[in-house]
Protein backbone atom coordinates (compact mmCIF):
# COMPACT_ATOMS: atom_id res chain seq x y z
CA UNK A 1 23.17 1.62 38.06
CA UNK A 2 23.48 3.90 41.35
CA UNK A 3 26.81 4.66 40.07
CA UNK A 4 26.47 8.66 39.34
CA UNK A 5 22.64 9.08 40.90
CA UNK A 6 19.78 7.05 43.12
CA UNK A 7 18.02 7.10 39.69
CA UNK A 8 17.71 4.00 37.64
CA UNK A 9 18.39 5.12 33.93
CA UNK A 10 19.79 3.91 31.01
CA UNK A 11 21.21 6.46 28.45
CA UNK A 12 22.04 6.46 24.85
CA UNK A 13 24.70 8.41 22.55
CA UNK A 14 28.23 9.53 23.66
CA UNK A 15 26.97 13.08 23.40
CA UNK A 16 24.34 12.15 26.22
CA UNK A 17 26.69 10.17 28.30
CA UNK A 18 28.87 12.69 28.07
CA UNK A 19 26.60 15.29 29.45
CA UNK A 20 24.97 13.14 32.00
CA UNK A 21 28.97 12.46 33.72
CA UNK A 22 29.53 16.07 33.44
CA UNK A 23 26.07 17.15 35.10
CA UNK A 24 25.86 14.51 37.91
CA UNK A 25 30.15 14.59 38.68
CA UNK A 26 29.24 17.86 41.20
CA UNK A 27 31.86 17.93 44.47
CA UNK A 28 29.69 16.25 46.37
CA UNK A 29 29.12 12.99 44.12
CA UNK A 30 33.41 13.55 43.50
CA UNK A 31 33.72 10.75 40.74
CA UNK A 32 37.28 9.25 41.04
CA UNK A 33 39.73 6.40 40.98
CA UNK A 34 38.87 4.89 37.74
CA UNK A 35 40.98 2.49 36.29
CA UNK A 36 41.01 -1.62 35.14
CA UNK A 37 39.77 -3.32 37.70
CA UNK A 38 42.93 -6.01 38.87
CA UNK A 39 42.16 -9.46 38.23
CA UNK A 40 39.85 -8.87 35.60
CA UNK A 41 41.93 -9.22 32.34
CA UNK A 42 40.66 -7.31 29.03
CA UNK A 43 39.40 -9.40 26.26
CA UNK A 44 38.20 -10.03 22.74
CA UNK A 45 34.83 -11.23 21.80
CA UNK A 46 31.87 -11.01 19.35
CA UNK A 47 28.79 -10.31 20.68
CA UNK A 48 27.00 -10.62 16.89
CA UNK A 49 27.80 -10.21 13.77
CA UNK A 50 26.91 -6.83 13.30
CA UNK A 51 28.34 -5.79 15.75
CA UNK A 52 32.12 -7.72 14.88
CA UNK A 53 35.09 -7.96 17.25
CA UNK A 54 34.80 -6.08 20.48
CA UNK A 55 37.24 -5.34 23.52
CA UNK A 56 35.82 -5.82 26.90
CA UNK A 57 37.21 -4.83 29.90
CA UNK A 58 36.45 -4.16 33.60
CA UNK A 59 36.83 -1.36 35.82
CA UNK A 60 36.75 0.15 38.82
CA UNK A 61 35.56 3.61 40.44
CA UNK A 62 34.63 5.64 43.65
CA UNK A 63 32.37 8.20 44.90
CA UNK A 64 32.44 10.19 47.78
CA UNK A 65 29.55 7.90 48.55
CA UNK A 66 31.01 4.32 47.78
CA UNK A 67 33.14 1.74 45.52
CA UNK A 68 31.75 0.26 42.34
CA UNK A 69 32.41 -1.13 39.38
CA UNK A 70 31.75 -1.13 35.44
CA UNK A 71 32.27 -2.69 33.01
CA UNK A 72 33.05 -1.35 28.72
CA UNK A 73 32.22 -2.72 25.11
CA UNK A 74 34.71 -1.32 22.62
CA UNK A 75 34.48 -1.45 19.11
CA UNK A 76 36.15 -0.08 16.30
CA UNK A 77 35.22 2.84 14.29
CA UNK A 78 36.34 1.35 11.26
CA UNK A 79 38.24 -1.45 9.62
CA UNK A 80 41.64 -0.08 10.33
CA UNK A 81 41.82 -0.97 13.68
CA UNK A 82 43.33 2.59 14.84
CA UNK A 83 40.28 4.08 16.40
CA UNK A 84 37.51 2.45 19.43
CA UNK A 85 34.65 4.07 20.98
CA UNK A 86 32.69 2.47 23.19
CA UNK A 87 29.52 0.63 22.28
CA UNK A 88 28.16 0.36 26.02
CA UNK A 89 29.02 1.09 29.10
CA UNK A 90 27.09 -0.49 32.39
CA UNK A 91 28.56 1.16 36.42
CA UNK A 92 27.42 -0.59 38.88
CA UNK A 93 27.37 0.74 43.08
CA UNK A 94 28.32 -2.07 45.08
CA UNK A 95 29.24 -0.95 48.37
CA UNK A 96 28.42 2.59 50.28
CA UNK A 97 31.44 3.93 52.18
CA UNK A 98 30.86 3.60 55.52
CA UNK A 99 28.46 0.33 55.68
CA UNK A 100 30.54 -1.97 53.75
CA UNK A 101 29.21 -5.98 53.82
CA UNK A 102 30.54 -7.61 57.15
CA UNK A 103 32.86 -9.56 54.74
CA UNK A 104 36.70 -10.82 54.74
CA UNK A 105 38.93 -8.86 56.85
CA UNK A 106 35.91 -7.20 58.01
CA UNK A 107 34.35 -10.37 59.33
CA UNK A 108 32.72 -10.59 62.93
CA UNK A 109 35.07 -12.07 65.03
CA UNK A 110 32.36 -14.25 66.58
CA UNK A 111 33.58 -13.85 70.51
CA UNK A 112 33.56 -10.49 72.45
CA UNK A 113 34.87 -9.42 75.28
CA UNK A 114 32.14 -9.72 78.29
CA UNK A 115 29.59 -11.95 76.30
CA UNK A 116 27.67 -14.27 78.92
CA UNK A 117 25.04 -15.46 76.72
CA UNK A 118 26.48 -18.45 74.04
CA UNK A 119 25.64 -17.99 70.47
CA UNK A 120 22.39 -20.63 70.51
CA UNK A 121 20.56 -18.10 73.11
CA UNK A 122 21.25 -14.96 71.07
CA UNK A 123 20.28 -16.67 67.74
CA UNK A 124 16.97 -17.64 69.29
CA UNK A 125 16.81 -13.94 70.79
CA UNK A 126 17.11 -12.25 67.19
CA UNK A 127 14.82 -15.24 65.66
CA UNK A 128 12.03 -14.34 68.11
CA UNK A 129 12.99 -10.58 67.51
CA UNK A 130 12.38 -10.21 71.28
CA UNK A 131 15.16 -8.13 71.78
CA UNK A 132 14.93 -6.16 68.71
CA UNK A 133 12.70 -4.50 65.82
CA UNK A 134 13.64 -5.49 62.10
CA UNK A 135 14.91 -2.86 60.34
CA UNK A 136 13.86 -4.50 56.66
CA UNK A 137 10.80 -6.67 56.53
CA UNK A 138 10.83 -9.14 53.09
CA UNK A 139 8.01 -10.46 51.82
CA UNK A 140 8.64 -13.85 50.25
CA UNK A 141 11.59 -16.16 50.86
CA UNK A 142 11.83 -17.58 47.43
CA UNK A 143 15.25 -16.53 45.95
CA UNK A 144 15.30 -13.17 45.58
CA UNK A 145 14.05 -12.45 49.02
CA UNK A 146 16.73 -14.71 50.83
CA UNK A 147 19.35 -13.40 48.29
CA UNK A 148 18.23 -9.52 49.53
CA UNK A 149 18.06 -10.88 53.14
CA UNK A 150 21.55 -12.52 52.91
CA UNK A 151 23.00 -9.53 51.04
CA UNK A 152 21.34 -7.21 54.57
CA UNK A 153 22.64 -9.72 56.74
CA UNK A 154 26.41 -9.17 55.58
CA UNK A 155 25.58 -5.21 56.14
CA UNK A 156 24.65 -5.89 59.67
CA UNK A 157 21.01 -4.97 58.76
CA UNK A 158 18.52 -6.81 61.28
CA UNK A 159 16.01 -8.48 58.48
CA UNK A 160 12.56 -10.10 58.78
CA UNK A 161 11.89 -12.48 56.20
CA UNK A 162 8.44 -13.39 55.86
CA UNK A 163 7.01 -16.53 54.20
CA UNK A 164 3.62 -17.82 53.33
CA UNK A 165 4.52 -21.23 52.61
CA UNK A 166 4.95 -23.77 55.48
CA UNK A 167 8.77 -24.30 54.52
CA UNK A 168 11.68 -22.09 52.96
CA UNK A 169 11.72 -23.79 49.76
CA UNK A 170 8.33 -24.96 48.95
CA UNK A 171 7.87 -22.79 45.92
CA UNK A 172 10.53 -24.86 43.99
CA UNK A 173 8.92 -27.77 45.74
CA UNK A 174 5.57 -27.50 44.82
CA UNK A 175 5.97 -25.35 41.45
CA UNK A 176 8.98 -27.52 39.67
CA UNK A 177 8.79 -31.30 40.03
CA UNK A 178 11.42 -31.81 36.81
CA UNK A 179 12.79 -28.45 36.01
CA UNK A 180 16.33 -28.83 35.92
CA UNK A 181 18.96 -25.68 35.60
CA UNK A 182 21.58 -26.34 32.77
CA UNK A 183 24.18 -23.83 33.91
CA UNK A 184 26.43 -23.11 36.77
CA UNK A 185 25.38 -19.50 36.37
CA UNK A 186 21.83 -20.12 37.13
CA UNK A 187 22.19 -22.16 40.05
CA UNK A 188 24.56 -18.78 41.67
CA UNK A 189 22.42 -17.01 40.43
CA UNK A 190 19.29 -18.13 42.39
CA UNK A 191 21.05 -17.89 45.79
CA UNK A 192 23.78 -15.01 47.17
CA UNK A 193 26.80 -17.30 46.33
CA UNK A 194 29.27 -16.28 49.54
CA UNK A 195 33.10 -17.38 48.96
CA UNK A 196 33.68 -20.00 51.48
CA UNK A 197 35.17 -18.42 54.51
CA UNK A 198 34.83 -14.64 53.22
CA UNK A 199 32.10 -14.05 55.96
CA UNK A 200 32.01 -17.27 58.89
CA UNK A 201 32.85 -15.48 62.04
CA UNK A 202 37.00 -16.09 62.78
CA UNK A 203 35.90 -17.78 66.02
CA UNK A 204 32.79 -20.21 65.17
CA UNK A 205 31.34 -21.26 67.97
CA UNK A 206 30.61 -24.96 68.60
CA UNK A 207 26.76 -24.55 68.70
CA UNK A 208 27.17 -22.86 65.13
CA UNK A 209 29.32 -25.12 63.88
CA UNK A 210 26.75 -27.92 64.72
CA UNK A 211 23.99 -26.08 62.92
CA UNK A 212 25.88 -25.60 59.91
CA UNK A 213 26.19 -29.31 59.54
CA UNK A 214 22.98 -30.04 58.82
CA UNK A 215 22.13 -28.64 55.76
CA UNK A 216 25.61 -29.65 54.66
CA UNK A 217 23.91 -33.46 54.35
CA UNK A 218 21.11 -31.89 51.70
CA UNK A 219 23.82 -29.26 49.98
CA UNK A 220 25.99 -32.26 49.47
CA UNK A 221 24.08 -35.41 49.45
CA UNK A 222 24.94 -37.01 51.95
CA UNK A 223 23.05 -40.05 53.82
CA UNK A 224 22.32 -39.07 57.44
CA UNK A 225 22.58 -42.81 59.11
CA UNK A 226 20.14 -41.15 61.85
CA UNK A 227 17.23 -41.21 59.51
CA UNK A 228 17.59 -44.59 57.92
């Protein structure tokens, strides 16, 4: 996906794959630095029957362009065991060289030199978008809008989220009244699942800090003796 081309395709036969590398691996794309992506350890599985005992395993690539990663489905070409091809192959973009998410050791430090406003005033600032056009504009903040938002945000992308219902939320709220997700994978799924501390500013200011805490009571249940 976005790996080789800006062209969503899917391909099929080694013949074809083959051809597509070869055509779209020009200077400027530069394919290079593939190998097992660390961390990731290769493993054995069975996707079906028909399919039998496969080897699956990670990787990792760049372009001149960006980073990504992939991942392969080998299985054997017979019952000897000596030869794999691979059954499928999915490459993935994930970051463009040169706008990489705001993330880790790239993190805002959260306090520059010079700053006279405090962090409240500019947050209402960028809010009210006085200051400042939106570069992106989303239409919906169900979970695939804030997910894109949040995913803009971490590029530094100024983002307008737009929202016809009167609250973030309400189309859970007022679609779902027992629906309950079964896996862990869903619930990530439905919102851009940050690793605690991968993207918080390394200074937090006290006025952010306070804000965070109140969705904290909802996230984890808490009882906020205010409201009793």
């Amino acid at each position: 996906m976005l790996g080789l081309s800006w062209e969503f395709r899917t391909y099929h036969t080694a013949r074809v794959i083959r051809d597509v590398i070869e055509a779209k691996n020009t200077d400027e794309l530069g394919l290079s630095q593939i190998a097992i992506e660390p961390g990731k350890p290769v493993m054995t599985a069975s996707p079906s029957p028909a399919v039998g005992e496969c080897i699956f395993a990670f990787f990792q690539f760049e372009t001149k362009l960006g980073r990504g990663r992939g991942i392969v489905n080998l299985t054997a070409t017979d019952n000897s065991g000596a030869h794999w091809k691979a059954f499928t192959m999915y490459t993935c973009l994930q970051e463009l060289k040169g706008c990489e998410e705001r993330a880790r050791d790239r993190r805002p430090r959260g306090l520059e030199k010079g700053e006279t406003k405090n962090w409240l005033d500019k947050r209402q600032e960028t809010e009210s978008m006085e200051s400042a056009e939106p570069t992106v504009i989303v239409i919906g903040a169900g979970q695939g809008g804030l997910n894109l938002a949040a995913r803009l945000g971490t590029l530094d992308i100024l983002t307008l989220v737009i929202e016809r219902n009167p609250r973030v939320g309400d189309n859970w709220r007022n679609r779902y009244k027992s629906y309950l997700p079964r896996t862990r994978f869903l619930i990530e799924g439905l919102f851009f699942m940050i690793p605690f501390g991968t993207t918080i500013c390394l200074i937090c200011p006290s006025l952010k800090t306070g804000l965070f805490s109140l969705p904290k009571v909802s996230s984890a249940a808490l009882i906020n003796a205010n409201k009793r």
